[in-house]
Protein backbone atom coordinates (compact mmCIF):
# COMPACT_ATOMS: atom_id res chain seq x y z
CA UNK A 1 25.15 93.79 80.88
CA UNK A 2 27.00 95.72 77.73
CA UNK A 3 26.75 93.33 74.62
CA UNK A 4 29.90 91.69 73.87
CA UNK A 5 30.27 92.65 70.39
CA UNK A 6 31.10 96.31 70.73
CA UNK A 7 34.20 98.20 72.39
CA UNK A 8 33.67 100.92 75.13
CA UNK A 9 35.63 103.84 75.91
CA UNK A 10 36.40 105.37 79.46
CA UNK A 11 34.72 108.44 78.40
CA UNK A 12 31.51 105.71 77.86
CA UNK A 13 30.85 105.22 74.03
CA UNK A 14 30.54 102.01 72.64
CA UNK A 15 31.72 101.52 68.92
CA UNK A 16 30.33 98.95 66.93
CA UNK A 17 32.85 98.18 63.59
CA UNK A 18 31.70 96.91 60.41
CA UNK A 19 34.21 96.89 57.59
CA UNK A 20 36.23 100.57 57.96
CA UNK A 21 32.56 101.76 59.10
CA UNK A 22 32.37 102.32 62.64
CA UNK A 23 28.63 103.43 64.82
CA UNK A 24 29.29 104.96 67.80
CA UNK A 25 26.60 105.57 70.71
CA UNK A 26 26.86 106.21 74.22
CA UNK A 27 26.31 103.62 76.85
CA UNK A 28 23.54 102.44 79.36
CA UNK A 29 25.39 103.29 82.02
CA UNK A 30 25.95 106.99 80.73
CA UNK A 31 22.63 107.31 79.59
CA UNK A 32 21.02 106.23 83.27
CA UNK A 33 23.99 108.90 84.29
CA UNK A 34 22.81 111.96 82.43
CA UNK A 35 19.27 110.88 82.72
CA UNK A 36 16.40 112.33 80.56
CA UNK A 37 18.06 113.12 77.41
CA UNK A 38 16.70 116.31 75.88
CA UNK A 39 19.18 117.41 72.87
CA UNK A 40 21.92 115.61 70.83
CA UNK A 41 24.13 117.66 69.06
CA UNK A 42 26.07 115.57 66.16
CA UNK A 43 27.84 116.74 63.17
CA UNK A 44 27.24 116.37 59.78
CA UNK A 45 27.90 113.80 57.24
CA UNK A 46 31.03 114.85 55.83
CA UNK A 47 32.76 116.23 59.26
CA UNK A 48 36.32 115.29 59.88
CA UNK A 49 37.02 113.52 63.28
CA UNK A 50 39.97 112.52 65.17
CA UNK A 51 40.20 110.05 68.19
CA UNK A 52 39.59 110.82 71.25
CA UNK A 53 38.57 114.51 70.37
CA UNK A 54 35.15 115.44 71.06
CA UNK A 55 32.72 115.91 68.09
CA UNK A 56 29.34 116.68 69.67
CA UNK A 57 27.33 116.87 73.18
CA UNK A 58 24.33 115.18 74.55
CA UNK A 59 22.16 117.71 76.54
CA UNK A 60 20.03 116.00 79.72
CA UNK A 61 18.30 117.65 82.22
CA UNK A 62 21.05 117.29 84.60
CA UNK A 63 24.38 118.44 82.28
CA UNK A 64 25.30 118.47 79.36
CA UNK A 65 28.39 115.92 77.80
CA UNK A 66 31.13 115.44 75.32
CA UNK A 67 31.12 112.81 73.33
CA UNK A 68 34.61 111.63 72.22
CA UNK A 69 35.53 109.98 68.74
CA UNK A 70 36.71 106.11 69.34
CA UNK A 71 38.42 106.67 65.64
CA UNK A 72 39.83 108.93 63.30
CA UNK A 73 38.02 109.62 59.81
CA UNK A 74 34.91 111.29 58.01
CA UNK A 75 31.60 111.26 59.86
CA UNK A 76 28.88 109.48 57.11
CA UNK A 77 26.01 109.30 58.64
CA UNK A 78 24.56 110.95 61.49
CA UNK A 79 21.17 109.73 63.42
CA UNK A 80 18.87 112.65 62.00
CA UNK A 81 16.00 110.37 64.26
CA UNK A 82 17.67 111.73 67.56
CA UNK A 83 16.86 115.55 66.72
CA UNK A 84 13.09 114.85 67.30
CA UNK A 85 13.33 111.58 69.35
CA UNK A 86 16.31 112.79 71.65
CA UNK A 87 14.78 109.81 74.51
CA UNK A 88 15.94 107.13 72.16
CA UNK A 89 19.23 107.61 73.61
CA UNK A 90 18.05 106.62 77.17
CA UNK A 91 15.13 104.32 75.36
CA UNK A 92 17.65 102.04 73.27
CA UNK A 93 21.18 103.44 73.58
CA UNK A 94 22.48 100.46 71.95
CA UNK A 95 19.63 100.65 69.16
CA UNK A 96 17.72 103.48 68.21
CA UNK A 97 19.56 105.51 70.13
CA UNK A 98 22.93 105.46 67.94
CA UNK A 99 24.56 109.05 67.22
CA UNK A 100 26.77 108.90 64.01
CA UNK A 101 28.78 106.47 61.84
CA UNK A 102 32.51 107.29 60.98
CA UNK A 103 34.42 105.88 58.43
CA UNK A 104 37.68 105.20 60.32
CA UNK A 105 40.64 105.93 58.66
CA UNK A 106 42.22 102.88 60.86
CA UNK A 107 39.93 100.26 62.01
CA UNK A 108 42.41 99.17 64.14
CA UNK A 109 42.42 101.86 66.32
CA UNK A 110 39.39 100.06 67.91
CA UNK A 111 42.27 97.81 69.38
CA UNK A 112 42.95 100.01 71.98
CA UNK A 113 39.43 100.21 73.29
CA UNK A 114 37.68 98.42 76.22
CA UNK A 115 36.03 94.97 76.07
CA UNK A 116 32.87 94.73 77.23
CA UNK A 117 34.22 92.81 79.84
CA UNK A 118 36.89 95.52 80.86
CA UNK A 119 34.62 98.03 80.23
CA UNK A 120 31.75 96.15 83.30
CA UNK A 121 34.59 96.31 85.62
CA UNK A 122 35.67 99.88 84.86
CA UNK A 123 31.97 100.73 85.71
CA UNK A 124 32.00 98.22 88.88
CA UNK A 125 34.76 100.42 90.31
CA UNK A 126 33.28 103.92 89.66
């Protein structure tokens, strides 16, 4: 079950908003996808990102991702914990395992994203 307070993506991030601040992680059901997550390669504070553009890659020991921005804006924060933790993505992806906070230009381009909802039956049908 994906909590019902954030909005998913097809390409499976979740995006939790507070204010114009926006954390953005992937989801349980791409973590137990990629399984064992063994590198997470994130920008820096201070990168520009643009929806739906990709702005880093998780590395598992089956492939290696994209992960897509859910918003527009300038990356603040990144989860420095993830360089020498990388299994706190499949541990806690909707805790520990975070990857970066963006503040959005828009908030509201979170409207366009899945509910969690939407996003179980997306998943159902894959």
């Amino acid at each position: 079950m994906n909590p019902a307070d954030l909005k998913y993506s097809e390409e499976h991030e979740w995006a939790r908003a507070d204010g114009a601040r926006v954390v953005v992680g992937i989801t349980s059901y791409a973590q137990e996808a990629l399984g064992d997550v063994v590198y997470v390669d994130l920008p820096a504070a201070g990168t520009r990102v643009e929806r739906g553009q990709p702005f880093g890659e998780v590395e598992s020991t089956k492939s290696v991702s994209d992960l897509y921005a859910p918003v527009s804006g300038t990356i603040s924060e990144r989860n420095e914990e993830l360089e020498s933790r990388p299994e706190l993505v499949n541990r806690d992806p909707f805790g520990e395992g975070w990857m970066v906070a963006i503040d959005a230009d828009d908030p509201a381009e979170l409207d366009g994203m899945l509910n969690a909802e939407a996003y179980d039956e997306l998943i159902a049908r894959a």
